[in-house]
N, C-alpha and C. Protein backbone atom coordinates (compact mmCIF):
# COMPACT_ATOMS: atom_id res chain seq x y z
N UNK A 1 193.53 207.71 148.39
CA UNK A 1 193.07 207.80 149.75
C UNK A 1 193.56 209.07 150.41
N UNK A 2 195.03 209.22 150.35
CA UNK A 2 195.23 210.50 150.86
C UNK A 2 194.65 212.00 150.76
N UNK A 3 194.19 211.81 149.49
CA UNK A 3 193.11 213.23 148.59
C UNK A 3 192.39 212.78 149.48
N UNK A 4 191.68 211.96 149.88
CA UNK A 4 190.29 211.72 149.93
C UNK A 4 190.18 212.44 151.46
N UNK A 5 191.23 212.14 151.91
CA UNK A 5 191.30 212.39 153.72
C UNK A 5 191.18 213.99 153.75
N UNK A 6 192.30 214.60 152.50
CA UNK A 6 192.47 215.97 152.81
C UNK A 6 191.31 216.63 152.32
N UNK A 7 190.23 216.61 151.40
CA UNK A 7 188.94 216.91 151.37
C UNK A 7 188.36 217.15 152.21
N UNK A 8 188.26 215.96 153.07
CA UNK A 8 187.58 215.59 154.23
C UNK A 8 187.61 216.28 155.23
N UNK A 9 189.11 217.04 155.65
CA UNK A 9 189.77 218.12 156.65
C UNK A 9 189.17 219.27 156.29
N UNK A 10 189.03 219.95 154.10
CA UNK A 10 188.80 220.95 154.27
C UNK A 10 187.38 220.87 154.36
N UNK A 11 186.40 220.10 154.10
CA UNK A 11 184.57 220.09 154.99
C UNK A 11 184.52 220.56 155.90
N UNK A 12 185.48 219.90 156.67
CA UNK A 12 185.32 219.60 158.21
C UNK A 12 185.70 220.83 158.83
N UNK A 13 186.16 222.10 158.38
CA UNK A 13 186.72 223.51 158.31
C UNK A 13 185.41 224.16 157.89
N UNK A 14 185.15 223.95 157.06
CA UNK A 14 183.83 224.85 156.55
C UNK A 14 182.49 224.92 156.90
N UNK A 15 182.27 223.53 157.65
CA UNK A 15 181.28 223.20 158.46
C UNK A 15 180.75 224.46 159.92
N UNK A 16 182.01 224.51 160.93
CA UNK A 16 181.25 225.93 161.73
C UNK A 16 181.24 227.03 161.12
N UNK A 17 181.47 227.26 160.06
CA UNK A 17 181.55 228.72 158.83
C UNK A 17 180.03 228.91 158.69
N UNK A 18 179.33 227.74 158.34
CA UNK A 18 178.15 227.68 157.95
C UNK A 18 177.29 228.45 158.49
N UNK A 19 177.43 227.85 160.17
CA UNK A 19 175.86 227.85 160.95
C UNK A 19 175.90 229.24 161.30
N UNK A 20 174.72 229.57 161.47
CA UNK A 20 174.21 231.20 161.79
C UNK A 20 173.55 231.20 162.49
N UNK A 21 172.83 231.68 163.60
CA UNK A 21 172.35 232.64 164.06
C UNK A 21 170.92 232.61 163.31
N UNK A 22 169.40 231.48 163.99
CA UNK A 22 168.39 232.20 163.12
C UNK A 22 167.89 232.85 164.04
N UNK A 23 167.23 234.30 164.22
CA UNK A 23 166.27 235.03 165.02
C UNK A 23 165.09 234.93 165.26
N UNK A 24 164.45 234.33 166.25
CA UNK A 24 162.56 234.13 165.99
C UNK A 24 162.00 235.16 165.77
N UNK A 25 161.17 234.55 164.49
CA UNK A 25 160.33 235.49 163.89
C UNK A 25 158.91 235.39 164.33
N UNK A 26 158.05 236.39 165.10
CA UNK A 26 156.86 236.24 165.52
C UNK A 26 155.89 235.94 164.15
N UNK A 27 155.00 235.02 164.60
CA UNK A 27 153.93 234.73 163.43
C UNK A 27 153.32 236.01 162.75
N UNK A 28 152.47 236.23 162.33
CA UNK A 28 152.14 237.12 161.28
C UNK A 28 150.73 237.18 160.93
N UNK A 29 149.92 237.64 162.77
CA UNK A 29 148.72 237.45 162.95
C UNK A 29 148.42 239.15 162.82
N UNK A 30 147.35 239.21 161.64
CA UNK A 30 146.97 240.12 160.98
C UNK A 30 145.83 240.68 161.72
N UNK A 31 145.89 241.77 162.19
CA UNK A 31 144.84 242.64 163.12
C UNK A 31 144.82 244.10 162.59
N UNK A 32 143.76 244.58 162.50
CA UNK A 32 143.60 246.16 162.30
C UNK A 32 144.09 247.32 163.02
N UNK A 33 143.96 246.70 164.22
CA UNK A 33 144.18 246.95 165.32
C UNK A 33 145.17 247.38 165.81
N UNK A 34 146.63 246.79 165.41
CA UNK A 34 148.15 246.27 165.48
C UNK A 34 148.54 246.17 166.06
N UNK A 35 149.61 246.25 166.79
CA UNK A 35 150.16 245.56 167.77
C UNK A 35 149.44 244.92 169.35
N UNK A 36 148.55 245.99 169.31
CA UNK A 36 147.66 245.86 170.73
C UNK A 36 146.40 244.53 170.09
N UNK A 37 146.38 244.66 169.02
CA UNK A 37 145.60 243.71 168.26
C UNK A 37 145.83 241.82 168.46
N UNK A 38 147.12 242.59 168.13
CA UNK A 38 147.68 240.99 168.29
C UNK A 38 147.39 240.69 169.41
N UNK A 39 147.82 241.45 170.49
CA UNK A 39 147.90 240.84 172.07
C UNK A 39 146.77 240.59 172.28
N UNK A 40 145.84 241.23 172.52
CA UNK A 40 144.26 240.85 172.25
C UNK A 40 143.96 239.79 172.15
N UNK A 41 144.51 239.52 170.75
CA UNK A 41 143.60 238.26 170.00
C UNK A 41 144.49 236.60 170.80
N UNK A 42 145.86 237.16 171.00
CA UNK A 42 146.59 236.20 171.93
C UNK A 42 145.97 235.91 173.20
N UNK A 43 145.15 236.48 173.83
CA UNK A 43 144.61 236.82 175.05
C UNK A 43 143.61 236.22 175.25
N UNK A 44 142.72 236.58 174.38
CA UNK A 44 141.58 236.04 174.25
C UNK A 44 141.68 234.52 174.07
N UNK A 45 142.23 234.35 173.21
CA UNK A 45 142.72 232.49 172.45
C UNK A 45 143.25 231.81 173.45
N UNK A 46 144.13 232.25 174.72
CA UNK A 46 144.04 231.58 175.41
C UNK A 46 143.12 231.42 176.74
N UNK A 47 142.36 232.36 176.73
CA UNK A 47 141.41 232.37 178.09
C UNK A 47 140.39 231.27 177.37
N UNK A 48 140.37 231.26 175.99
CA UNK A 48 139.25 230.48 175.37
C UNK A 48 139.99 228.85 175.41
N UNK A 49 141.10 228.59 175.34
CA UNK A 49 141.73 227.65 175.75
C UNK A 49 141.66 227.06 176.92
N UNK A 50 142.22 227.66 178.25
CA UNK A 50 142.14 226.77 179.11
C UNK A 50 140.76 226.95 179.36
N UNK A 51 139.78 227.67 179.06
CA UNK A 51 138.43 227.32 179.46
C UNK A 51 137.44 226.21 178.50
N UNK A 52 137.95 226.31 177.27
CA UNK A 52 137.29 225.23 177.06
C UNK A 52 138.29 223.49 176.94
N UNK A 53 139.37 223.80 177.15
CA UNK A 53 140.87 222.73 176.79
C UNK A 53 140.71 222.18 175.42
N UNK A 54 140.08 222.97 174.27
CA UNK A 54 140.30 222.23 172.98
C UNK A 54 139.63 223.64 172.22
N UNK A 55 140.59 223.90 171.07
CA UNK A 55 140.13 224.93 170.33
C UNK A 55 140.90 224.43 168.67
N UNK A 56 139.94 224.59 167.82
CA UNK A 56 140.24 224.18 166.18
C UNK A 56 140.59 225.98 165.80
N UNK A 57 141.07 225.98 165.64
CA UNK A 57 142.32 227.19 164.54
C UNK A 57 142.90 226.91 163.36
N UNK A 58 143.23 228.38 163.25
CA UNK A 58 144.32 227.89 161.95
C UNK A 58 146.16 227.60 162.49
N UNK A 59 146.69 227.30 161.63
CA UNK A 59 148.12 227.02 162.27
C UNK A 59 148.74 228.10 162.54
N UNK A 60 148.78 229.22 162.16
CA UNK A 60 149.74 230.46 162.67
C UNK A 60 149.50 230.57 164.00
N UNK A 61 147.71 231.12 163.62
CA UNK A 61 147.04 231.09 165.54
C UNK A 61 147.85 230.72 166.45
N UNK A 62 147.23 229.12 166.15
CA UNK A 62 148.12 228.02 167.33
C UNK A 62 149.19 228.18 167.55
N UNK A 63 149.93 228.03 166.61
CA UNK A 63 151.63 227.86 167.05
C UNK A 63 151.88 228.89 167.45
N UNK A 64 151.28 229.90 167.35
CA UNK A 64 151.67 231.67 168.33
C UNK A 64 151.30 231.27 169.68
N UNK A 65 149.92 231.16 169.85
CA UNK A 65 149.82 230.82 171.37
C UNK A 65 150.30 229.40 171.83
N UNK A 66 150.78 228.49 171.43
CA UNK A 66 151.01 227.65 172.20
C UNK A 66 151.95 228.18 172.92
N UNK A 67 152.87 228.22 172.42
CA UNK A 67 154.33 228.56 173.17
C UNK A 67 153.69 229.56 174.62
N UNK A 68 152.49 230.39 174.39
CA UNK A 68 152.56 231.18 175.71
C UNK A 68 151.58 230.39 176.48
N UNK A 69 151.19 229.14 176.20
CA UNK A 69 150.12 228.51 177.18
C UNK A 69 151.00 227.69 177.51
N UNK A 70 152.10 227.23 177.04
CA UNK A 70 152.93 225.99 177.33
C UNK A 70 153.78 226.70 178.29
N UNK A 71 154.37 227.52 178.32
CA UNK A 71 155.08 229.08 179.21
C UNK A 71 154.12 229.21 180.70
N UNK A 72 152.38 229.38 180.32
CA UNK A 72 152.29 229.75 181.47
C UNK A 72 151.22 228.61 182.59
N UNK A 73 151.48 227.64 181.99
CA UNK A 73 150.96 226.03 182.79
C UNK A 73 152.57 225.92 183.01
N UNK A 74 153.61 225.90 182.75
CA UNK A 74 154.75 225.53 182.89
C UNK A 74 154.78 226.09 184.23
N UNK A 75 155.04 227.77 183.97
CA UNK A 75 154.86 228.29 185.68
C UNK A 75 154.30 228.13 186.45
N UNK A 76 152.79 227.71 186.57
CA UNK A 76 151.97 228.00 187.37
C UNK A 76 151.91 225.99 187.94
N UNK A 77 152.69 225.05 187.30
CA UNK A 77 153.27 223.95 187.78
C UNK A 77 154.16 223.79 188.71
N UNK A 78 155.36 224.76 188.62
CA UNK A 78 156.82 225.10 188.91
C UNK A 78 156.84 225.43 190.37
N UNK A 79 155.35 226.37 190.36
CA UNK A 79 155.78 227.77 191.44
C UNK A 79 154.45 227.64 192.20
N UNK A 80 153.12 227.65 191.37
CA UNK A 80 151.85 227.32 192.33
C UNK A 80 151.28 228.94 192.63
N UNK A 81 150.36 228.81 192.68
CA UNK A 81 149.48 230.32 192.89
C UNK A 81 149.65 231.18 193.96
N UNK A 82 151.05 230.42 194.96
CA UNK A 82 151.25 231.80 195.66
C UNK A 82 152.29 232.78 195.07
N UNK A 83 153.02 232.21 194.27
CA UNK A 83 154.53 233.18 193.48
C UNK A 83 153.57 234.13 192.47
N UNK A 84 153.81 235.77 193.41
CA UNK A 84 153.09 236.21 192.67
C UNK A 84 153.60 236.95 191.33
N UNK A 85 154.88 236.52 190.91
CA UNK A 85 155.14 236.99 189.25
C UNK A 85 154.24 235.75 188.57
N UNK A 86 153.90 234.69 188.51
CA UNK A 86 153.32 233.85 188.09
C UNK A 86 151.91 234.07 188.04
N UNK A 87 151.41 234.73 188.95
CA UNK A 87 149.67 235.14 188.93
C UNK A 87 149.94 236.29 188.49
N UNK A 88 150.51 237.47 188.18
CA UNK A 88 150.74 238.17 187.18
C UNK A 88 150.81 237.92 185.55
N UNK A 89 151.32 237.21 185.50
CA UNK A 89 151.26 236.81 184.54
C UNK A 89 149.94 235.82 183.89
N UNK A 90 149.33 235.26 184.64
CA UNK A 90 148.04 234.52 184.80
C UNK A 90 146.95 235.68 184.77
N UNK A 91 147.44 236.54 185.30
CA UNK A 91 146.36 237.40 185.62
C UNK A 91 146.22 238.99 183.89
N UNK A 92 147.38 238.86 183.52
CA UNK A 92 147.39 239.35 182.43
C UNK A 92 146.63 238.60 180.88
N UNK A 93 147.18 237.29 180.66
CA UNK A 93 146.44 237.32 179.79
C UNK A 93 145.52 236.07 179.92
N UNK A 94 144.66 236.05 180.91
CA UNK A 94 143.74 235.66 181.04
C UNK A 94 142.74 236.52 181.35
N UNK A 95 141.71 236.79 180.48
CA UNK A 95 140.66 237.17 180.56
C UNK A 95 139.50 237.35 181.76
N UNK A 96 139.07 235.72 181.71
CA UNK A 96 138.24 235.51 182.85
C UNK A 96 138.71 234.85 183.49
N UNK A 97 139.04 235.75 185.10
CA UNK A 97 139.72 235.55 185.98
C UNK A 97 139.20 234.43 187.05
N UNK A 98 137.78 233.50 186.86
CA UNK A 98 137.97 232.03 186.88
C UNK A 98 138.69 231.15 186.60
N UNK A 99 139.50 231.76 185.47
CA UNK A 99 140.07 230.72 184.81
C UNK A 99 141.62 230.53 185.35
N UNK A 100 142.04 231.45 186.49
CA UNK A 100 142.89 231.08 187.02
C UNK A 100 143.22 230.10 187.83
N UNK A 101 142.30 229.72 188.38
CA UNK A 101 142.12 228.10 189.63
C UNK A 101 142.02 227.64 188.83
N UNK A 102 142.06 227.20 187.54
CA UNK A 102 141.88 225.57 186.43
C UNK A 102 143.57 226.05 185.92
N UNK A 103 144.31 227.13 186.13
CA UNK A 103 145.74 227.11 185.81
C UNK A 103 146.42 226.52 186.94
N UNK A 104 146.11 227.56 187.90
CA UNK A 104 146.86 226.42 188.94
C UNK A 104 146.58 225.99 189.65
């Protein structure tokens, strides 16, 4: 039993040794275009989003833009269409600028 305890101490040592630090890695949406490409195609995907509220993709797509549609219904909940860093931001990557009164 006593081994068993002192094992147990040295785990229990090596355990915060472990954890690291992972860095988010942006998805790996392929454009000709490049970097301005990406934003684009981010841009577009979501003006096509909240205007139609249902879009079939592939999974990189999605999981790239969700996070910035979930980001900018989050704000435009929070703060409401007079905070104008929030309609800035509404107003950037949304396309068709109808589609700002169905954000907030």
């Amino acid at each position: 039993m006593n081994n068993f305890t002192a094992r147990k101490v040295e785990i229990a040592k090596l355990v915060p040794k472990l954890k690291h630090n992972v860095k988010p890695r942006y998805r790996n949406l392929k454009n000709t275009e490049g970097p301005e490409g990406r934003i684009n195609k981010i841009k577009s995907t979501l003006s096509a989003l909240l205007k139609y509220e249902r879009l079939e993709l592939f999974l990189p797509r999605c999981d790239e833009v969700r996070g910035y549609a979930e980001r900018l219904i989050t704000e435009a909940i929070r703060h409401g269409d007079q905070h104008p860093p929030t309609m800035d931001l509404a107003n950037y990557f949304l396309n068709d600028k109808q589609n700002d009164s169905q954000v907030v």
